[in-house]
Protein backbone atom coordinates (compact mmCIF):
# COMPACT_ATOMS: atom_id res chain seq x y z
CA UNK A 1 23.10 -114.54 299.54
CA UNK A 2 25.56 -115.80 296.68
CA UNK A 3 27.43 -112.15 296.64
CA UNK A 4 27.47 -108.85 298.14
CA UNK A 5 27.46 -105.33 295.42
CA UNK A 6 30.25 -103.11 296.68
CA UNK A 7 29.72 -99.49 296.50
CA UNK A 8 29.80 -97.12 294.02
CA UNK A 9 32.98 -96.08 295.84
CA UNK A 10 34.75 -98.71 295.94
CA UNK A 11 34.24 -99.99 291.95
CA UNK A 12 35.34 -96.59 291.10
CA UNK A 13 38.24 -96.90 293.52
CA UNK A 14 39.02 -100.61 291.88
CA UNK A 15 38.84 -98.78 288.40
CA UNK A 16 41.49 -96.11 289.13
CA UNK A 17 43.53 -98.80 290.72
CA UNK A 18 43.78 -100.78 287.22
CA UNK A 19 44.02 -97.46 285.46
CA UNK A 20 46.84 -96.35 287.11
CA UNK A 21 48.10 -100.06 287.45
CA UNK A 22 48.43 -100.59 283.93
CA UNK A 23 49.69 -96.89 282.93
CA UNK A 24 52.88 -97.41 285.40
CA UNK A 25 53.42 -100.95 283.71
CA UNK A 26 53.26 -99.85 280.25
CA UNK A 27 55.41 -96.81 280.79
CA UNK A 28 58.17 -98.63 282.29
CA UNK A 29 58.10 -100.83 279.50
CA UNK A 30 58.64 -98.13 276.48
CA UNK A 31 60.12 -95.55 278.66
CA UNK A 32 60.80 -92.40 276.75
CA UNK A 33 60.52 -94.25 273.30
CA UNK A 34 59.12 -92.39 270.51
CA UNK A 35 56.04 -93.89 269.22
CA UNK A 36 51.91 -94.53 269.04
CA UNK A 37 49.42 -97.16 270.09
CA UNK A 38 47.73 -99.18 267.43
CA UNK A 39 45.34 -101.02 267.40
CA UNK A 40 44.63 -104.65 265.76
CA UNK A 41 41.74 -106.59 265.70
CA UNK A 42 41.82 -110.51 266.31
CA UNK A 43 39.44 -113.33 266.21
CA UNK A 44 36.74 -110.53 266.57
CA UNK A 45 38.51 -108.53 269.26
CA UNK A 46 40.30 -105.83 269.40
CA UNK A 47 43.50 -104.72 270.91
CA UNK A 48 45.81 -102.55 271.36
CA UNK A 49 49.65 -101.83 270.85
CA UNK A 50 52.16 -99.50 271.28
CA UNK A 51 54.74 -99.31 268.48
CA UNK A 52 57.78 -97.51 268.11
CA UNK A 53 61.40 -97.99 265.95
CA UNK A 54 64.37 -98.69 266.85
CA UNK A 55 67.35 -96.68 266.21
CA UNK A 56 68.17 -99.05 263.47
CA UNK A 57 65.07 -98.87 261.64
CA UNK A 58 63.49 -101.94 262.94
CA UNK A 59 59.55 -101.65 263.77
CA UNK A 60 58.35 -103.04 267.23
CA UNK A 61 55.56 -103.25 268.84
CA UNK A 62 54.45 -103.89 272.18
CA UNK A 63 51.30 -105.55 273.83
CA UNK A 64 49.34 -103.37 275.74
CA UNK A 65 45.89 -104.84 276.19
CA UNK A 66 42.44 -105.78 274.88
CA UNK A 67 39.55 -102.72 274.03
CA UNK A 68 38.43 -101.41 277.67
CA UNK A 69 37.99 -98.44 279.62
CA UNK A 70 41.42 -99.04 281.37
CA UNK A 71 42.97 -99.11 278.20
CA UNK A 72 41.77 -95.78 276.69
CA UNK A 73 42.23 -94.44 279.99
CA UNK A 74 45.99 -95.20 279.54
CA UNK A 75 46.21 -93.85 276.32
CA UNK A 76 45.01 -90.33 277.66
CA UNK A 77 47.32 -90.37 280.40
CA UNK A 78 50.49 -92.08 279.17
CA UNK A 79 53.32 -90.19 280.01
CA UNK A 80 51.79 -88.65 283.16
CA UNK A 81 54.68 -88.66 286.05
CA UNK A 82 52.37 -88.68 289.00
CA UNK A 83 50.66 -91.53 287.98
CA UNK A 84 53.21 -94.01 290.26
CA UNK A 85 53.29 -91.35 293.62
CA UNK A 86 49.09 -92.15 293.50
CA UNK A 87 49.18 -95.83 293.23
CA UNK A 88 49.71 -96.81 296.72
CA UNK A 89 46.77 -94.86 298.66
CA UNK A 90 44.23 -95.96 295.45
CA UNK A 91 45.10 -99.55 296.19
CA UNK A 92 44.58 -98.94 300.18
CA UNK A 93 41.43 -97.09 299.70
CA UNK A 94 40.15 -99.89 297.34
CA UNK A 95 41.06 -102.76 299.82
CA UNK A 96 39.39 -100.37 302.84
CA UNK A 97 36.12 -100.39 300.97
CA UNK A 98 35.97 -103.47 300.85
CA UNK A 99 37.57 -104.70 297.48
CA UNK A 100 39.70 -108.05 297.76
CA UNK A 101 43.46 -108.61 298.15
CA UNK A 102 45.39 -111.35 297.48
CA UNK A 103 47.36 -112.83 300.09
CA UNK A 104 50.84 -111.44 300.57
CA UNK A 105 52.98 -114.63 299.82
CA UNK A 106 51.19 -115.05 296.80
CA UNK A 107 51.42 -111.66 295.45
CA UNK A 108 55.34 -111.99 295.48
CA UNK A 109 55.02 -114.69 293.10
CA UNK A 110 52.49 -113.19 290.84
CA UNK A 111 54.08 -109.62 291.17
CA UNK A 112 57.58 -111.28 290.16
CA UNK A 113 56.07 -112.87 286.86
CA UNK A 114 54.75 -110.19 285.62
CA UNK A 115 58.12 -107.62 286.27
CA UNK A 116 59.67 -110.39 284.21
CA UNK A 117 56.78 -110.22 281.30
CA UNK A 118 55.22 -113.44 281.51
CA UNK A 119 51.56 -111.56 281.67
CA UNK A 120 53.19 -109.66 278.19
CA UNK A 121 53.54 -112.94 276.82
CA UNK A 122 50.40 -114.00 276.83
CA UNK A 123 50.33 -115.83 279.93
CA UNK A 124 47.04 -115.76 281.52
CA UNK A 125 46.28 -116.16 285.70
CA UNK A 126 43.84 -118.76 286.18
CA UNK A 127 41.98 -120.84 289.32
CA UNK A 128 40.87 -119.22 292.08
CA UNK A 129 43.35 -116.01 292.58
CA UNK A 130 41.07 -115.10 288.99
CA UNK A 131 38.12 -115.96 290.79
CA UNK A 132 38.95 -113.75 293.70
CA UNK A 133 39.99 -110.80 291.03
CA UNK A 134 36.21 -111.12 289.17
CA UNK A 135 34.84 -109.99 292.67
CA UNK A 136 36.46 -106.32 292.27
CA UNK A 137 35.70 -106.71 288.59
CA UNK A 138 32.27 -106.96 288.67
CA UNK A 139 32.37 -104.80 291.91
CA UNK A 140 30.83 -107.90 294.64
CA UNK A 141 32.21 -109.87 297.23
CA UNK A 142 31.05 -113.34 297.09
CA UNK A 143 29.26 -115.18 299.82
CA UNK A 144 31.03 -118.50 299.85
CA UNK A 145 34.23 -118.10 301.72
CA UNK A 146 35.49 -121.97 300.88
CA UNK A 147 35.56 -120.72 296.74
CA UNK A 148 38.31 -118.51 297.41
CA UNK A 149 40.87 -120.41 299.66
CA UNK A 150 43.49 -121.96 297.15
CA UNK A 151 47.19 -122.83 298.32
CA UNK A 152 48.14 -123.29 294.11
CA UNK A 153 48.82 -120.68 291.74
CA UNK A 154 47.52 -121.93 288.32
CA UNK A 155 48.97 -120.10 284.71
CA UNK A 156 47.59 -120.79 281.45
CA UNK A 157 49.36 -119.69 278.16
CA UNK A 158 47.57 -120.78 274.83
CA UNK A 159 50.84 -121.97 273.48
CA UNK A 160 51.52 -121.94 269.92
CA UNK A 161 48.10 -121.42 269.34
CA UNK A 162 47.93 -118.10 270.76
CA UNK A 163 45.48 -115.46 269.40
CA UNK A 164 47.22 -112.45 270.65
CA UNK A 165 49.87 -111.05 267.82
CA UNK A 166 52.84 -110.56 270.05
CA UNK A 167 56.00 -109.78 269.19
CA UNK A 168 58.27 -111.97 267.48
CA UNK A 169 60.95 -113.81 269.13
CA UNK A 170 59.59 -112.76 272.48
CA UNK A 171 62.18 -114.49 275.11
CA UNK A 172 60.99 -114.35 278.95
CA UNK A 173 62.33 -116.87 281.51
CA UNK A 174 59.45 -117.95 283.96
CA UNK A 175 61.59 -120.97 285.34
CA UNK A 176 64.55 -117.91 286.54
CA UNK A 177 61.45 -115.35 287.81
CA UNK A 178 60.32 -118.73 290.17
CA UNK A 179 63.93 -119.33 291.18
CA UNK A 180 64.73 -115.70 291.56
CA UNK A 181 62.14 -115.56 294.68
CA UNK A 182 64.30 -118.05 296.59
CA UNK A 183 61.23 -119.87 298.22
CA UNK A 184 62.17 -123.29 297.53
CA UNK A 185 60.06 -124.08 294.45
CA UNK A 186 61.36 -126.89 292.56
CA UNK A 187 60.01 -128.35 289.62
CA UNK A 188 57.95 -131.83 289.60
CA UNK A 189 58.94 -134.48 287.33
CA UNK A 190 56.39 -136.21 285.96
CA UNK A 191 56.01 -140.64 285.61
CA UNK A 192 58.53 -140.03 282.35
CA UNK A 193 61.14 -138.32 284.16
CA UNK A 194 60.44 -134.91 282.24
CA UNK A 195 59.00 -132.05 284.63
CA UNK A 196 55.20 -132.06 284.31
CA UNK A 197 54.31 -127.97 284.15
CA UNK A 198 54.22 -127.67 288.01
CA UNK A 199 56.38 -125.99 290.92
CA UNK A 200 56.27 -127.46 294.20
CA UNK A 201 58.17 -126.45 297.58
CA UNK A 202 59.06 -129.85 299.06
CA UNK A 203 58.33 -129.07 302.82
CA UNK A 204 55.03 -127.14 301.88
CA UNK A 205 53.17 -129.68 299.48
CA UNK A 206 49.83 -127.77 299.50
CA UNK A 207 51.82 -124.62 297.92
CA UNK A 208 51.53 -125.10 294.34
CA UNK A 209 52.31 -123.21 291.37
CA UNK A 210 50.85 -124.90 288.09
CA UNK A 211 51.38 -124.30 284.29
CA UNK A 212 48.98 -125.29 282.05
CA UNK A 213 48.10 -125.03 277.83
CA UNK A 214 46.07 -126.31 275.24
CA UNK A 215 45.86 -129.86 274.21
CA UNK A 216 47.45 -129.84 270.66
CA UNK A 217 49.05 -132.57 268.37
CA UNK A 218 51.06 -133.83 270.80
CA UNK A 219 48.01 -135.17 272.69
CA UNK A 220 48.33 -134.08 277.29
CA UNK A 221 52.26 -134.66 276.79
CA UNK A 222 54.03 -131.79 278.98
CA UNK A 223 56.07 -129.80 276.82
CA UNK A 224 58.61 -126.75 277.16
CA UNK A 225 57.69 -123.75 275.57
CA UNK A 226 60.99 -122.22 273.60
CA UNK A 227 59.97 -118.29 274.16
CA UNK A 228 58.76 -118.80 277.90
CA UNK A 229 61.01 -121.54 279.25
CA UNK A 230 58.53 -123.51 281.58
CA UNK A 231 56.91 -126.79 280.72
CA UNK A 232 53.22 -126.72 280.37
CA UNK A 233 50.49 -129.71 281.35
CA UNK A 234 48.15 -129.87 278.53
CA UNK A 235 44.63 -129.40 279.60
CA UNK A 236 41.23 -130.40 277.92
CA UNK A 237 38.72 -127.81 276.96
CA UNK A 238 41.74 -125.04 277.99
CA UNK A 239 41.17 -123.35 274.85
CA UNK A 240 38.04 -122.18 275.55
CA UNK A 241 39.31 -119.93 278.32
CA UNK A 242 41.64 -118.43 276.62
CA UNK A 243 39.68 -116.44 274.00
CA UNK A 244 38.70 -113.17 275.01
CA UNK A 245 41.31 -112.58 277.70
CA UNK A 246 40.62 -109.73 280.04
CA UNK A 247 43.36 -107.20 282.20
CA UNK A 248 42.67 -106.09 285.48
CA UNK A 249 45.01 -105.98 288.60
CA UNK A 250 45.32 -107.97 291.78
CA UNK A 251 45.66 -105.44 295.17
CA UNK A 252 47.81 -106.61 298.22
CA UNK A 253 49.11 -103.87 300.32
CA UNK A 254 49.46 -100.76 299.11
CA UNK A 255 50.93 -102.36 295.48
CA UNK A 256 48.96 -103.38 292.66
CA UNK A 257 49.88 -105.40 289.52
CA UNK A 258 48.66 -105.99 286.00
CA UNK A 259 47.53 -109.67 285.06
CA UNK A 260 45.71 -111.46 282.16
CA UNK A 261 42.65 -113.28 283.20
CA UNK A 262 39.97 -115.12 281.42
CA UNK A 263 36.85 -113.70 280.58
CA UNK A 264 34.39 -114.30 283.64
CA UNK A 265 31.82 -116.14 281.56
CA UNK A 266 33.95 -118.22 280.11
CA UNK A 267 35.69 -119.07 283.47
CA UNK A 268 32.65 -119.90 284.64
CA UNK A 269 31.78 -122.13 281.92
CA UNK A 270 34.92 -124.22 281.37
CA UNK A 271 34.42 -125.17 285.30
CA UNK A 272 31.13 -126.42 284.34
CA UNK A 273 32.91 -128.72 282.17
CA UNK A 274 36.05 -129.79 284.42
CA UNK A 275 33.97 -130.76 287.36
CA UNK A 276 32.64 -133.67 286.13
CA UNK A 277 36.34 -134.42 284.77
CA UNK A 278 37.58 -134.79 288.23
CA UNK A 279 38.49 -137.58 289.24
CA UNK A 280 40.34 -139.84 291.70
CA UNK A 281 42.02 -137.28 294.77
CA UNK A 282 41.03 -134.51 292.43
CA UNK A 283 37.60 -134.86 293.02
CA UNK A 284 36.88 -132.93 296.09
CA UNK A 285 37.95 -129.70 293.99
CA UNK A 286 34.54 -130.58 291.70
CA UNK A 287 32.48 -128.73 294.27
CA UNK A 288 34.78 -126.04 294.41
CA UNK A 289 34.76 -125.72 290.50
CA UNK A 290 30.62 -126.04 290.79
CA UNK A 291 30.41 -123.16 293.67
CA UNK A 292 32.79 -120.84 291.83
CA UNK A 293 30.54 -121.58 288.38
CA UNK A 294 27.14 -120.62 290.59
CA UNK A 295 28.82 -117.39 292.24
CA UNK A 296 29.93 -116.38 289.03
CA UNK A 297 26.67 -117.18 286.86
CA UNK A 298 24.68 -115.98 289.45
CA UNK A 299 26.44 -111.92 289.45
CA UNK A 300 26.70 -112.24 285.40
CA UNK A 301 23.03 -112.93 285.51
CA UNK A 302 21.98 -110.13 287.07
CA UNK A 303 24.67 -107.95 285.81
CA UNK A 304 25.68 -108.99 281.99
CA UNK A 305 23.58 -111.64 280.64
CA UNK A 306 24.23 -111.48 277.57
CA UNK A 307 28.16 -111.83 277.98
CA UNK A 308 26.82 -115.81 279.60
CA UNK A 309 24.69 -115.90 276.76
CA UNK A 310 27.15 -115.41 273.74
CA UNK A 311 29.83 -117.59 275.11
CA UNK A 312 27.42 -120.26 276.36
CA UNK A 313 26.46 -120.49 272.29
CA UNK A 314 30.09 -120.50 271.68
CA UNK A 315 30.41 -123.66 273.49
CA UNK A 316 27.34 -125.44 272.69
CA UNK A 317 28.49 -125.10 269.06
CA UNK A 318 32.28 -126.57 269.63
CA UNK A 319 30.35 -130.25 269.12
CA UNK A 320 28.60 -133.08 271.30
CA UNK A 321 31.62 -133.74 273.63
CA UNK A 322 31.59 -130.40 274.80
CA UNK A 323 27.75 -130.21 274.79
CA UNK A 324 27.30 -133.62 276.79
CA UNK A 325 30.13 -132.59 279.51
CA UNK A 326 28.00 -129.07 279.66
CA UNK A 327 25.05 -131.05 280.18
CA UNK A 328 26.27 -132.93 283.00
CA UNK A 329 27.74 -129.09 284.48
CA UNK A 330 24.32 -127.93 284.19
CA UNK A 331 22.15 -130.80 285.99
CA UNK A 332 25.30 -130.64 288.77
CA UNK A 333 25.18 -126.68 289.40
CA UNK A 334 21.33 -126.94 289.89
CA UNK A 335 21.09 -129.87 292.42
CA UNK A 336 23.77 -127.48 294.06
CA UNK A 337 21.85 -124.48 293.26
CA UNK A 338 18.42 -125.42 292.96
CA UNK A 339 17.09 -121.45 293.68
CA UNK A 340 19.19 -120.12 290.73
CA UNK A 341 17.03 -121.51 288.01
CA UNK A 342 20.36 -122.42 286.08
CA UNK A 343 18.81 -125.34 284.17
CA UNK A 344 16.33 -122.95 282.88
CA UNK A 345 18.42 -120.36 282.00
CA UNK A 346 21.30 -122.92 280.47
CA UNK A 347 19.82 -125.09 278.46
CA UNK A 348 21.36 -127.84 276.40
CA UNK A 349 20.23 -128.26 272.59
């Protein structure tokens, strides 16, 4: 079977976990500041802010996260002390009933972005430590064990191009976060002699941490990004993942933290589109995009159709280059998954 439905239990216990996870990291951000949450709707979707003033008068406001039940569920508990004494045996009851953890080494990275806001920023968690996430999400475990090894960490942020209205001027300094965790990441300088978006610990070549953006003007030419202070790799077809970001939390321990992930649909449909991209030594991770795309289609499915549906439109509409690399995805996933009926389901106008 492609994946497993945890029980009742344990999705509830994964949905107090980002509750709770999200409450602590908001109120540590505004501390005892005087103000409201707001909301703003963008490109269609809504989202919500907290803004307060200064003592000089000046209006801020700060980025909470996108229409959800974790989000409303903040805004009736913010301010609630006890909410950080709690956190620890939710996220060890989730992980005993079965939800998934990330692995311990790779939490420290993740966990140290985010204290320095890179998640606030707009950054967005992509690869497979999402995939793993979209298990508790959609409350499964997943059948194929070989979709959720990964030794990288891959980050997306849409760049200039950004939907999200953050704040102004918003300064956060990824490349001191990765040095700060003393690990030995250095970054990788690229053919030009300018570092390419990537991390790399010289002794441990398969531990990877990877930032990626949008292709824009200046074509798949790396580029460092003024407010965060890490290059980013221009990737094709990135933007379409990076519309209708989600928040949830990754567990490891007894510690959870907030991330930014892409919507599981259209996850799940830009790896229909990089696998047949691959190429060269890169193209032993096409099956590994394919099998995460069928896992993924296969729970949405059965669970939220119409999510699939809606965002398979989306891309079908973006013009024949994307709809002739979805075509390809398509005929791929069902020699791979001939059972699942995808061509059927998928089809390509």
């Amino acid at each position: 079977m492609m994946f497993q439905p945890l029980s009742m239990t344990a999705q509830t216990a994964f949905s107090q976990v980002v509750e709770v996870a999200l409450s602590i990291e908001h109120m540590r951000s505004v501390a005892d500041l005087p103000g409201a949450f707001v909301a703003k709707t963008v490109k269609g979707h809504k989202y919500w802010y907290y803004q307060y003033t200064e003592p000089a008068g000046v209006r801020r406001q700060v980025f909470v996260g996108p229409e959800g039940d974790a989000v409303q569920a903040l805004i009736a508990r913010a301010g609630d002390p006890a909410a950080a004494e709690s956190l620890g045996p939710l996220v060890r009851s989730a992980a005993v009933l079965g939800c998934a953890e990330i692995l311990p080494r790779h939490y420290r990275v993740l966990r140290r972005l985010a204290e320095y806001g890179f998640f606030k920023a707009g950054g967005v968690l992509i690869g497979t430590h999402a995939f793993v996430v979209y298990g508790n999400m959609l409350g499964v475990r997943w059948g194929g064990a070989d979709a959720a090894r990964t030794q990288d960490i891959d980050f997306a942020h849409a760049g200039k191009s950004i939907s999200l209205a953050l704040a102004p001027n918003c300064q956060i300094q990824t490349h001191e976060a990765i040095q700060s965790l003393n690990m030995g990441f250095l970054p990788i300088a690229g053919l030009s002699g300018k570092t390419g978006g990537a991390y790399l610990i010289p002794n441990e070549k398969e531990f990877r941490l990877d930032f990626l953006t949008t292709v824009g003007r200046s074509g798949e030419v790396p580029f460092e990004h003024p407010d965060l202070h890490v290059t980013l790799q221009p990737l094709r077809f990135m933007e379409f993942s990076l519309e209708n970001v989600q928040q949830t939390a990754l567990l490891c321990g007894d510690s959870a933290t907030t991330v930014n992930v892409p919507h599981p649909a259209r996850y799940a449909l830009h790896k229909l589109i990089v696998a047949g991209e691959r190429e060269g030594a890169f193209q032993s991770k096409s099956s590994k995009d394919l099998m995460q795309a069928g896992l993924l289609l296969s729970a949405l499915k059965e669970m939220r159709p119409w999510e699939v549906e809606e965002a398979w439109a989306d891309l079908l509409g973006r013009g024949n280059g994307w709809s002739s690399r979805a075509k390809r995805g398509v005929f791929a996933l069902s020699r791979q998954f001939p059972e699942e009926g995808f061509g059927d389901w998928l089809k390509v106008v």
